[in-house]
C-alpha atoms as a PDB file:
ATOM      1  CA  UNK A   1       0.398  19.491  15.575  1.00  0.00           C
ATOM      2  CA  UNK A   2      -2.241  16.975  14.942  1.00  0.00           C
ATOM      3  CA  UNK A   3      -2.508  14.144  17.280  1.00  0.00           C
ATOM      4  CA  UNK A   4      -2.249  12.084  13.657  1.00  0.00           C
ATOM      5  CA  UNK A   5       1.288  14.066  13.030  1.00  0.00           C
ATOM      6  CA  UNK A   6       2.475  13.078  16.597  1.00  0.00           C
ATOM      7  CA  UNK A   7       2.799   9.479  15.669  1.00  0.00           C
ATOM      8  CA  UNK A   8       5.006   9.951  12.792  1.00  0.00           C
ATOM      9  CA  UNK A   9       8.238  10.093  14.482  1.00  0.00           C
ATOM     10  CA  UNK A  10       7.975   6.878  16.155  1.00  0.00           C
ATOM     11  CA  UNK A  11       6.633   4.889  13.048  1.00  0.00           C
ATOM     12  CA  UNK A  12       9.597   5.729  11.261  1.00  0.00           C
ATOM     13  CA  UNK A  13      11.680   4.035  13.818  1.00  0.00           C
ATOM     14  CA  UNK A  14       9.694   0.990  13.865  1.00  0.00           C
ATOM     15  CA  UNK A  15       9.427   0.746   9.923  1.00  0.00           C
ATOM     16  CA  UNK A  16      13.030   1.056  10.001  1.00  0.00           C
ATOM     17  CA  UNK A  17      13.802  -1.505  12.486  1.00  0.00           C
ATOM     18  CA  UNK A  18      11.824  -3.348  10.944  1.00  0.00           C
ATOM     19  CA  UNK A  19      13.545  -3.162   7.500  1.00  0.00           C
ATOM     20  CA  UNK A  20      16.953  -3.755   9.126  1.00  0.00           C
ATOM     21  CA  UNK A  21      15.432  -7.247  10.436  1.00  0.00           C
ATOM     22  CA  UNK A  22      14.384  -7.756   7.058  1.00  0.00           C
ATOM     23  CA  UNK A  23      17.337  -7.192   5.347  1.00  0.00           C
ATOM     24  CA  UNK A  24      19.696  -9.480   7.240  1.00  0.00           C
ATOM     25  CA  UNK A  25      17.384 -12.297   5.805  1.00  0.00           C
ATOM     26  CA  UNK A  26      17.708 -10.312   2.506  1.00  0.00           C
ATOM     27  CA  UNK A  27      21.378 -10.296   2.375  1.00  0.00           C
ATOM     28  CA  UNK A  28      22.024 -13.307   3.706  1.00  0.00           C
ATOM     29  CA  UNK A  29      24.225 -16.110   2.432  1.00  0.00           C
ATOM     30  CA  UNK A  30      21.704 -18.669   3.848  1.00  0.00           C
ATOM     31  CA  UNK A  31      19.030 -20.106   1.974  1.00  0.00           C
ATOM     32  CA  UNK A  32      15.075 -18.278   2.662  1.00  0.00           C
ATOM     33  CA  UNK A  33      12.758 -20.136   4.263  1.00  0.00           C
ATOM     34  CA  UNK A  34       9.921 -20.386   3.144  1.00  0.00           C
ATOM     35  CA  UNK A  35       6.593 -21.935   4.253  1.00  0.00           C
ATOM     36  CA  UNK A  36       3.031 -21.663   2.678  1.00  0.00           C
ATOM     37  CA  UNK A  37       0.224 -20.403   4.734  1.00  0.00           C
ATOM     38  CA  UNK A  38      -3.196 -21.314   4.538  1.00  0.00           C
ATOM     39  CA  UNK A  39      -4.343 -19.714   1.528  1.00  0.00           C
ATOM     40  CA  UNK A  40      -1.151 -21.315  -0.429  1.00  0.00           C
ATOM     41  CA  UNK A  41       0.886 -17.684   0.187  1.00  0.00           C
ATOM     42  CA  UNK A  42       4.325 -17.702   1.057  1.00  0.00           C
ATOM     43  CA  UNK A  43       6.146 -16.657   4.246  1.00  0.00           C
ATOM     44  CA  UNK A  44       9.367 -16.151   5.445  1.00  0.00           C
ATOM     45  CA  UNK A  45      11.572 -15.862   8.566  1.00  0.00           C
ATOM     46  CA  UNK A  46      11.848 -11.929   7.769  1.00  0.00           C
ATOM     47  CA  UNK A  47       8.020 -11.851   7.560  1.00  0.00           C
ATOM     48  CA  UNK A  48       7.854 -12.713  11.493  1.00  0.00           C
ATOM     49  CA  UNK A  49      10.905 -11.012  12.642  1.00  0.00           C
ATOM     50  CA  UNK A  50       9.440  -7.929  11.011  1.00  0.00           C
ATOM     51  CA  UNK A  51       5.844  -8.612  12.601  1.00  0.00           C
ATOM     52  CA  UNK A  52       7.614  -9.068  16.110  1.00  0.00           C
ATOM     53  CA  UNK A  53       9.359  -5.290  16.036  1.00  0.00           C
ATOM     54  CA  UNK A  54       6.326  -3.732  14.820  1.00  0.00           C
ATOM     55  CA  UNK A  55       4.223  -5.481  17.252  1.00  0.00           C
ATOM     56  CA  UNK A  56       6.285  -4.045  20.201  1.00  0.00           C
ATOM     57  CA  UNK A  57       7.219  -1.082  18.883  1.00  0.00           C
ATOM     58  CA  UNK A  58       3.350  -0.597  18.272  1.00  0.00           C
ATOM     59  CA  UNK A  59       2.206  -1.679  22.199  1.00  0.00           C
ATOM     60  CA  UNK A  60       5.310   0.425  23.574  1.00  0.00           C
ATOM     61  CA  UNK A  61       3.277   3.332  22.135  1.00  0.00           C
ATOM     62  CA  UNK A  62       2.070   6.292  24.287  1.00  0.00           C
ATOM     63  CA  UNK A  63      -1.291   5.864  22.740  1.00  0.00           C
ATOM     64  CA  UNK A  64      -2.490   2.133  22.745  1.00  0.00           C
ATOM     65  CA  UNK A  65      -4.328   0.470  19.864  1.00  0.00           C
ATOM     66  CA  UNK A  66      -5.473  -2.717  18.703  1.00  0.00           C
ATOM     67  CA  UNK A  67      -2.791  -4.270  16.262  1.00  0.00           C
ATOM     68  CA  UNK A  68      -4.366  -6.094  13.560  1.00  0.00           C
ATOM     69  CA  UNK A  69      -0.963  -7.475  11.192  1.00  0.00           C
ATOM     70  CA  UNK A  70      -0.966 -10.380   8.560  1.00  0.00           C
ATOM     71  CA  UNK A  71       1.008 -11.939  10.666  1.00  0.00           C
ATOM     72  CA  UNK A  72      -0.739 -12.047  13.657  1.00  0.00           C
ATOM     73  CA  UNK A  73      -4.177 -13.320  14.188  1.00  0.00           C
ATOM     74  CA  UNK A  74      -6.864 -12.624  12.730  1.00  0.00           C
ATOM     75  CA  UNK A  75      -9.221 -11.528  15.618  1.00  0.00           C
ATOM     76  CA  UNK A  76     -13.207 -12.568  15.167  1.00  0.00           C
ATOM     77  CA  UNK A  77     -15.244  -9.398  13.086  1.00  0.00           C
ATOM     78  CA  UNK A  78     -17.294  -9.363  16.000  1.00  0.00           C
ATOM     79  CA  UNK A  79     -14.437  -8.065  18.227  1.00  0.00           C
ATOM     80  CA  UNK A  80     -12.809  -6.261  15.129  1.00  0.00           C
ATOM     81  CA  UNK A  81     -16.036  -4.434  14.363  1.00  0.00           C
ATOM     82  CA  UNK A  82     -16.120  -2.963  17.573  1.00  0.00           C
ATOM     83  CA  UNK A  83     -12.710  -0.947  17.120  1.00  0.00           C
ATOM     84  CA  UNK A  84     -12.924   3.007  16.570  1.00  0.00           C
ATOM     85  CA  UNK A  85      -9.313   2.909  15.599  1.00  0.00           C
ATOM     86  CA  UNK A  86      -6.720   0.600  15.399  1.00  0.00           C
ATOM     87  CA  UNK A  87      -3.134  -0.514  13.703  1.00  0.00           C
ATOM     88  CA  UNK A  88      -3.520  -2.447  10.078  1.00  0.00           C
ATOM     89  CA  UNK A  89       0.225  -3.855   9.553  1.00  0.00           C
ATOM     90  CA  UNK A  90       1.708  -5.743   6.471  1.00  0.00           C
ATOM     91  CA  UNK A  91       5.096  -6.267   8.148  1.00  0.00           C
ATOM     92  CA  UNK A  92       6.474  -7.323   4.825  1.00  0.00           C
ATOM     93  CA  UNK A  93       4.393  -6.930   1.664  1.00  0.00           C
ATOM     94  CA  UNK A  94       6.010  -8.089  -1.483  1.00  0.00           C
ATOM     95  CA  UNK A  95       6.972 -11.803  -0.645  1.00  0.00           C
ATOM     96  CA  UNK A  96       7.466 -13.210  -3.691  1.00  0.00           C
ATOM     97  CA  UNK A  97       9.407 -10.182  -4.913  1.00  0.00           C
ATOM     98  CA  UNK A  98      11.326 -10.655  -1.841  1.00  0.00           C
ATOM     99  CA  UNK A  99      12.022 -14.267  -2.537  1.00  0.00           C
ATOM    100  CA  UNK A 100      12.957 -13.331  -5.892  1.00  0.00           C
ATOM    101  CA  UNK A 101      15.588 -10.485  -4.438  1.00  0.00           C
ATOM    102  CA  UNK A 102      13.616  -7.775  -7.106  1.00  0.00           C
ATOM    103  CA  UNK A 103      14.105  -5.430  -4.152  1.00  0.00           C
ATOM    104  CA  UNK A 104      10.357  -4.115  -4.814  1.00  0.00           C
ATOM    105  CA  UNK A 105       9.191  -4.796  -1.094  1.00  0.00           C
ATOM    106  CA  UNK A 106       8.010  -2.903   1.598  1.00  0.00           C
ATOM    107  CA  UNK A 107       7.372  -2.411   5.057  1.00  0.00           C
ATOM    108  CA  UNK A 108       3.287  -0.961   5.702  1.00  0.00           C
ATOM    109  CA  UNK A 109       1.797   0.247   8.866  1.00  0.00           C
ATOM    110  CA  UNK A 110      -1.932   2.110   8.430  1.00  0.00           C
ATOM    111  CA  UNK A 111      -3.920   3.533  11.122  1.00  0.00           C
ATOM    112  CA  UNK A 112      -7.789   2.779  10.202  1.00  0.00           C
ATOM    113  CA  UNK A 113     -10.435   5.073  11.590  1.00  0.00           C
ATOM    114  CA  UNK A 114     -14.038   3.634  11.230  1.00  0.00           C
ATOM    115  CA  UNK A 115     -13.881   2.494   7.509  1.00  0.00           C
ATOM    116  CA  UNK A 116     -10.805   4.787   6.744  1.00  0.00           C
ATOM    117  CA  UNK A 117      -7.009   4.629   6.383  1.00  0.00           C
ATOM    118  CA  UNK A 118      -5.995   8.270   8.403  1.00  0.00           C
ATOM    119  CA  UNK A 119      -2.604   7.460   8.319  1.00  0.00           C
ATOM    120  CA  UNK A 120      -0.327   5.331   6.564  1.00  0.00           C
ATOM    121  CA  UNK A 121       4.350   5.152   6.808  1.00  0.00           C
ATOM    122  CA  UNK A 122       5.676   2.956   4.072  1.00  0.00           C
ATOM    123  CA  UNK A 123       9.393   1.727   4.174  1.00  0.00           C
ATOM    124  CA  UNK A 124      11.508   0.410   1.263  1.00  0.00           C
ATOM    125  CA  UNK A 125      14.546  -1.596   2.754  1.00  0.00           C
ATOM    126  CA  UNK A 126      16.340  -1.508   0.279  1.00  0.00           C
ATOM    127  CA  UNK A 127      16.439   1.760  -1.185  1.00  0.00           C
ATOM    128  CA  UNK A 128      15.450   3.105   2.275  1.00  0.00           C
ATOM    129  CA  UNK A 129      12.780   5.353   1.004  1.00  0.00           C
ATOM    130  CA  UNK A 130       9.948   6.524   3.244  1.00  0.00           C
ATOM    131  CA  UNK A 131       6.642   7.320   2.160  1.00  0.00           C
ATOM    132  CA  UNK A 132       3.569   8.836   4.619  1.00  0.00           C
ATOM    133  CA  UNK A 133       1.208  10.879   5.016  1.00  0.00           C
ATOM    134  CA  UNK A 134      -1.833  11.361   7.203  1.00  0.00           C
ATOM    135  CA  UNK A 135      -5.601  13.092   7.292  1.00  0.00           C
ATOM    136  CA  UNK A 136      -6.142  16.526   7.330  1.00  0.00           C
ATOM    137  CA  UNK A 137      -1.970  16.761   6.611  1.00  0.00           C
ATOM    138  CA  UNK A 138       0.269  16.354   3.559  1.00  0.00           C
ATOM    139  CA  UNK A 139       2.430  13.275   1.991  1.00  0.00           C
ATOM    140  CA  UNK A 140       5.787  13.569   2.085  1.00  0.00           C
ATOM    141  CA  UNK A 141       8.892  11.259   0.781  1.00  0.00           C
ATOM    142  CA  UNK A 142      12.111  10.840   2.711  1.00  0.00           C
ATOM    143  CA  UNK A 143      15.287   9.367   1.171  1.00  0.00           C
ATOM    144  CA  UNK A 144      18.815   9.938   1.539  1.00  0.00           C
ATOM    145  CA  UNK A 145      18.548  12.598   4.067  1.00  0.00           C
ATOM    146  CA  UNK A 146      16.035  14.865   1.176  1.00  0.00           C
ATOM    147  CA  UNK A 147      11.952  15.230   1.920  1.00  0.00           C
ATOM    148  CA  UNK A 148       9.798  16.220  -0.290  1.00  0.00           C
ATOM    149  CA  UNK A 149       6.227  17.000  -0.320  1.00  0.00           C
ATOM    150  CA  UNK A 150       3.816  14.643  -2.987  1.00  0.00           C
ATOM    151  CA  UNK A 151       1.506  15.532  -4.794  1.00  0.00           C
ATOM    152  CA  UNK A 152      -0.044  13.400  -7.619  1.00  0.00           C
ATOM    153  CA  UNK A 153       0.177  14.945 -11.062  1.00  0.00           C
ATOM    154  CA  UNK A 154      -2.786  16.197 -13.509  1.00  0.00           C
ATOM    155  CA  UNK A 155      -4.288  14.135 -16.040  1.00  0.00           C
ATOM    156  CA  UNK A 156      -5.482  15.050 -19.553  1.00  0.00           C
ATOM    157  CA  UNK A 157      -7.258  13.240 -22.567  1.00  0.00           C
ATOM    158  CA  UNK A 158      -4.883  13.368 -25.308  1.00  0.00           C
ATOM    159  CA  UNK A 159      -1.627  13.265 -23.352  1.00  0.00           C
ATOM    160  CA  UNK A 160       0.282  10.504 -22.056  1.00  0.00           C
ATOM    161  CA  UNK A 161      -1.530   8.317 -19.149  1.00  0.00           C
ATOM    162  CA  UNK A 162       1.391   6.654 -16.880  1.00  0.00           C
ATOM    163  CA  UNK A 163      -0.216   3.146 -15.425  1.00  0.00           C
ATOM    164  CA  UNK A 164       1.215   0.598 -12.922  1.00  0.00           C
ATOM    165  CA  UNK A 165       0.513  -3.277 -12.503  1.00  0.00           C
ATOM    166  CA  UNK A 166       1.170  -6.051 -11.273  1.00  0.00           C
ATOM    167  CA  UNK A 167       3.677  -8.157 -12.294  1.00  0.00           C
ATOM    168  CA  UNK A 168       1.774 -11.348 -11.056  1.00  0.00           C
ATOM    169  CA  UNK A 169      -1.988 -10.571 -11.469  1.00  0.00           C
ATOM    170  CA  UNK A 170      -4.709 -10.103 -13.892  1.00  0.00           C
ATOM    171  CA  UNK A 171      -2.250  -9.139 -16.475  1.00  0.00           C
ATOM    172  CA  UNK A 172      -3.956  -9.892 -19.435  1.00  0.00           C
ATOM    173  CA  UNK A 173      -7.864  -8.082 -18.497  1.00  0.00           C
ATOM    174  CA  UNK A 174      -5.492  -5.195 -17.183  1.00  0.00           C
ATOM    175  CA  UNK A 175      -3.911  -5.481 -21.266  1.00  0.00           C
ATOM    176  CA  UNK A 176      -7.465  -5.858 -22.933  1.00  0.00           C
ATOM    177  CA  UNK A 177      -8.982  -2.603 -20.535  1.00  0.00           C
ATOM    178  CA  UNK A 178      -5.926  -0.711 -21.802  1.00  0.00           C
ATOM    179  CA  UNK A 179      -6.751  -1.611 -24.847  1.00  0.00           C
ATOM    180  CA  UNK A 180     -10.154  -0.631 -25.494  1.00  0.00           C
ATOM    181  CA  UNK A 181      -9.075   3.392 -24.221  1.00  0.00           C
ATOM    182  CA  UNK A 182      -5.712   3.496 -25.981  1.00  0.00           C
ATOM    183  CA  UNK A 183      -7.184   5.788 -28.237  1.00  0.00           C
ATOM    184  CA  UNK A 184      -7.796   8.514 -25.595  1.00  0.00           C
ATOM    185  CA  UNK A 185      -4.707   9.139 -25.067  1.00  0.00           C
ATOM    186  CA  UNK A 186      -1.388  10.079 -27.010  1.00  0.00           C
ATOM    187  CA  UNK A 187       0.330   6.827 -25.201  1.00  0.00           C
ATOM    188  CA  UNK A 188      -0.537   4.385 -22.738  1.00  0.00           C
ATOM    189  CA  UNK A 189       2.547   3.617 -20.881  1.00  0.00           C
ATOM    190  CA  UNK A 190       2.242   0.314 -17.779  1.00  0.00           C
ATOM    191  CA  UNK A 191       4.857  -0.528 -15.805  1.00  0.00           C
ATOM    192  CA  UNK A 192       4.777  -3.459 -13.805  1.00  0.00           C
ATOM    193  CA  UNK A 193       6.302  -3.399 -10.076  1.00  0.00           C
ATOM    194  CA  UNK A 194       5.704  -5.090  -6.634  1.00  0.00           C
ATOM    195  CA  UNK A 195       3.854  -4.500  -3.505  1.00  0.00           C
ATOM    196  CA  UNK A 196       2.693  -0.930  -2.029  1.00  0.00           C
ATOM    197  CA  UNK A 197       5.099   0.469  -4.400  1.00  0.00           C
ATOM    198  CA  UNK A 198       2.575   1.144  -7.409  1.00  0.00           C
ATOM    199  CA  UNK A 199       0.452   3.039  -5.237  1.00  0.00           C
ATOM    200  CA  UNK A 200       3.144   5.356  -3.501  1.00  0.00           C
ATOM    201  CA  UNK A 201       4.030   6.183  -7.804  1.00  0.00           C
ATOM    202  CA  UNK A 202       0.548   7.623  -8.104  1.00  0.00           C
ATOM    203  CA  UNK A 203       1.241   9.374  -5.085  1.00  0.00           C
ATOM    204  CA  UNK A 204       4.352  11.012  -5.605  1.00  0.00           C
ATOM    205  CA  UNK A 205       3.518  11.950  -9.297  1.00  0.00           C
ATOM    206  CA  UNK A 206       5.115   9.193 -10.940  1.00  0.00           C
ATOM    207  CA  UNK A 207       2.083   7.291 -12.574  1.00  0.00           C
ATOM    208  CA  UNK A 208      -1.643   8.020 -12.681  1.00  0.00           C
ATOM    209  CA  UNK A 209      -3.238   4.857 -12.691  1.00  0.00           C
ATOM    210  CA  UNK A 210      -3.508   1.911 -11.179  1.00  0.00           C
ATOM    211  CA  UNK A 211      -5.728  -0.604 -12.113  1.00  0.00           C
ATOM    212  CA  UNK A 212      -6.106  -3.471  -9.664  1.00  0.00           C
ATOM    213  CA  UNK A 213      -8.004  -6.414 -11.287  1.00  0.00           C
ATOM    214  CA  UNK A 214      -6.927  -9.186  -8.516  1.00  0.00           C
ATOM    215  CA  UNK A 215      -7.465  -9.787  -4.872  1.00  0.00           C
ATOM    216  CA  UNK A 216      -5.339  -8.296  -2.308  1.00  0.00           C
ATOM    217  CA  UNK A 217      -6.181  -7.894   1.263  1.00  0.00           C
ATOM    218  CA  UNK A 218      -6.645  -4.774   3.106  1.00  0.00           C
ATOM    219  CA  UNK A 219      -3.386  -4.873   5.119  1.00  0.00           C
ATOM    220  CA  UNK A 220      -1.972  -4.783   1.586  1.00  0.00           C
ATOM    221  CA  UNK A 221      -3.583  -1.252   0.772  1.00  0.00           C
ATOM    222  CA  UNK A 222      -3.926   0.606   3.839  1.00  0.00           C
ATOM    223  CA  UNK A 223      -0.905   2.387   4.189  1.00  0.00           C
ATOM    224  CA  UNK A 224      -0.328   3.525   0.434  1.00  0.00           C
ATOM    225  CA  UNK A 225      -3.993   4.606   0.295  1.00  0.00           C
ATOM    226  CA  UNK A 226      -3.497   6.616   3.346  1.00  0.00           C
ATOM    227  CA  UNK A 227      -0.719   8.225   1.660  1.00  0.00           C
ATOM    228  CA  UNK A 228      -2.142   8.787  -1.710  1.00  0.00           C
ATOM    229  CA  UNK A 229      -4.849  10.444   0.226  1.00  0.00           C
ATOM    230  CA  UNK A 230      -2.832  12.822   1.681  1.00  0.00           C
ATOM    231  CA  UNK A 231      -1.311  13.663  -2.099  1.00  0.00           C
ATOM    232  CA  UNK A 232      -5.040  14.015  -3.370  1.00  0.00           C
ATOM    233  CA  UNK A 233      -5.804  10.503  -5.173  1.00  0.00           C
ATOM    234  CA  UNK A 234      -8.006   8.078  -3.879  1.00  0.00           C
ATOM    235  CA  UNK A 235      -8.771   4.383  -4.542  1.00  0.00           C
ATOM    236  CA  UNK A 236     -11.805   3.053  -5.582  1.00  0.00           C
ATOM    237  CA  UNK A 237     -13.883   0.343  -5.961  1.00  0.00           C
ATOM    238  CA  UNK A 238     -15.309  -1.973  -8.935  1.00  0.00           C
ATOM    239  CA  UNK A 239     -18.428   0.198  -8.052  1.00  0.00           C
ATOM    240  CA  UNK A 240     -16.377   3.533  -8.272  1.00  0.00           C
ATOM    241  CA  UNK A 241     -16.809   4.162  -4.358  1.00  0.00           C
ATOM    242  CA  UNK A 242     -14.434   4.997  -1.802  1.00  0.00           C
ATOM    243  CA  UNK A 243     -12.420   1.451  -0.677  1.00  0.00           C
ATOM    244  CA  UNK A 244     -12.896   0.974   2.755  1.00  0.00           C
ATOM    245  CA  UNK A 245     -11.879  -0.856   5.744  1.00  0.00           C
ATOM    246  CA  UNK A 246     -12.847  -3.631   8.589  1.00  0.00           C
ATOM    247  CA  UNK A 247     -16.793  -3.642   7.211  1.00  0.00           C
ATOM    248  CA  UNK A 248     -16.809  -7.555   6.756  1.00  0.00           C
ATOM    249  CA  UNK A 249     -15.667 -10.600   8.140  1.00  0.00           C
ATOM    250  CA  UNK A 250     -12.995 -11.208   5.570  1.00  0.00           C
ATOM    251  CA  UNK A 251      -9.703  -9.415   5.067  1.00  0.00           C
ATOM    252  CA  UNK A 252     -10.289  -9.538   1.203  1.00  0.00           C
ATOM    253  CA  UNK A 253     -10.561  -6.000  -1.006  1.00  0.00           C
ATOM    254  CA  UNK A 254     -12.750  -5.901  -4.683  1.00  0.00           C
ATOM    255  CA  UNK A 255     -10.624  -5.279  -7.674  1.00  0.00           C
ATOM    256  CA  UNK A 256     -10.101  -1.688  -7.225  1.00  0.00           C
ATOM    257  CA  UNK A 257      -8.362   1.558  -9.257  1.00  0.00           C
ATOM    258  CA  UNK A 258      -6.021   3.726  -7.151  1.00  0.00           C
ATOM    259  CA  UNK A 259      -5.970   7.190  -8.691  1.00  0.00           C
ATOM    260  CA  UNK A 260      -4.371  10.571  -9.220  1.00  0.00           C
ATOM    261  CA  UNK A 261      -5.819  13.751 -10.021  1.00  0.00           C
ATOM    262  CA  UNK A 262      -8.936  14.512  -9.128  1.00  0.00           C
ATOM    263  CA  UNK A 263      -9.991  16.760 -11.339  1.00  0.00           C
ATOM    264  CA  UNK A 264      -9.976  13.871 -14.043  1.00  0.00           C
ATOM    265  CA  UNK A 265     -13.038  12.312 -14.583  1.00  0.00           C
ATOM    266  CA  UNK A 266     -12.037   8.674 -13.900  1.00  0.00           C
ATOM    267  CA  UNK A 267     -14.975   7.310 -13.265  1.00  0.00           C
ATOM    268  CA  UNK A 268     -16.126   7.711 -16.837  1.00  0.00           C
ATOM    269  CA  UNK A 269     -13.045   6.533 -17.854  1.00  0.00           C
ATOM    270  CA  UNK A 270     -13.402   3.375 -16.008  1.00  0.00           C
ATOM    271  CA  UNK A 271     -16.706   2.488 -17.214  1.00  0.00           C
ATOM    272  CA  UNK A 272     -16.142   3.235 -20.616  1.00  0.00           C
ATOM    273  CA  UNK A 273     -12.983   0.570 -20.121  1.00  0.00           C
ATOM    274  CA  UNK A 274     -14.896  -1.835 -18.476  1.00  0.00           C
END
């Protein structure tokens, strides 16, 4: 077993405790409340009682890391820069569709090695589905007591090309790109959802494509792309490279493409929709 595979068991616990804390706020007859951070984003009580069981669950680890969660605070990149590996959480990602009760939120905890998500669990709450998968390992999806390995599915000119979005960003340049490769392929078929969620579809073979032309934050993609990884996609960047991790002072990611098959030539697909 890989020292990678060792943590697994003890993530799931905390992602589920995690999404218990969040549900009672969920289900709740009460009113959420919410604030606005900072950069205008909302928050809710079951953002920090979700941060709080992660955090200890996290330091009651064997193996100690640096936590870096939405959260919590955001240490200086001088100190962050310095970390060979260390915890990236989102303890709730999907705010607004959790305000709005869509159920499409999620529960994200990444470890990043260097520039690289090597490991990433995701929870849904609701549904109680389980998505991770690590370096060197596979991806895997638990639900209702049934696991199954992922693996994302091939992709063919002339044949239908599955793509997820956003329900709340860069809807229409995601409609005119679509638009302008349409003819490629025998249909073009987007479906919008929240949070992680779009890029655990890729992963488990459900879509092939998902342009992201907004800003997220890293914490937002860590632990799908670790899991896509592991099911042999990747995300990119506006410049068709490998997204990475802590290399700046902000949090902020480009507009990036998580992707399926790898056999497909995306790239040229990309630029020829850009």
């Amino acid at each position: 077993m890989s020292d990678l595979e060792t943590f697994i068991t003890p993530l799931k616990k905390i992602v589920v405790d995690a999404g218990a804390a969040i549900l009672e706020v969920y289900n709740s007859a009460s009113p959420i409340e919410i604030k606005n951070k900072s950069d205008n984003s909302p928050v809710t009580q079951a953002d920090h009682a979700a941060h709080l069981i992660i955090d200890e669950g996290l330091r009651n680890l064997t193996t100690k890391y640096p936590i870096l969660s939405e959260e919590g605070g955001l240490p200086d990149y001088a100190e962050r820069s310095s970390w060979n590996r260390y915890w990236l959480v989102d303890p709730l990602d999907g705010t607004k569709e959790f305000i709005n009760k869509n159920d499409e939120f999620t529960v994200n905890i990444a470890l990043i090695e260097g520039d690289e998500a090597i490991l990433g669990m995701v929870y849904v709450p609701v549904t109680g589905a389980l998505f991770y998968g690590a370096k060197g390992c596979n991806a895997w999806k638990e639900l209702a007591g049934d696991i199954k390995q992922l693996h994302v599915k091939p992709v063919n000119y002339g044949q239908d090309l599955s793509v997820v979005g956003s329900r709340r960003h860069g809807a229409d340049a995601l409609d005119a790109m679509l638009k302008s490769i349409e003819s490629k392929f025998s249909s073009i078929n987007l479906v919008s959802m929240g949070s992680s969620l779009k890029i655990c579809a890729i992963a488990e073979g459900e879509a092939d494509w998902y342009p992201r032309l907004a800003l997220t934050c890293e914490w937002d993609t860590a632990a799908a792309h670790a899991v896509l990884n592991a099911a042999g996609g990747r995300i990119i960047n506006a410049n068709l490279s490998t997204l990475t991790y802590n290399q700046k002072d902000e949090m902020l990611n480009p507009y990036f493409h998580a992707i399926g098959d790898s056999r497909f030539d995306w790239e040229a697909l990309i630029k020829s929709a850009l």
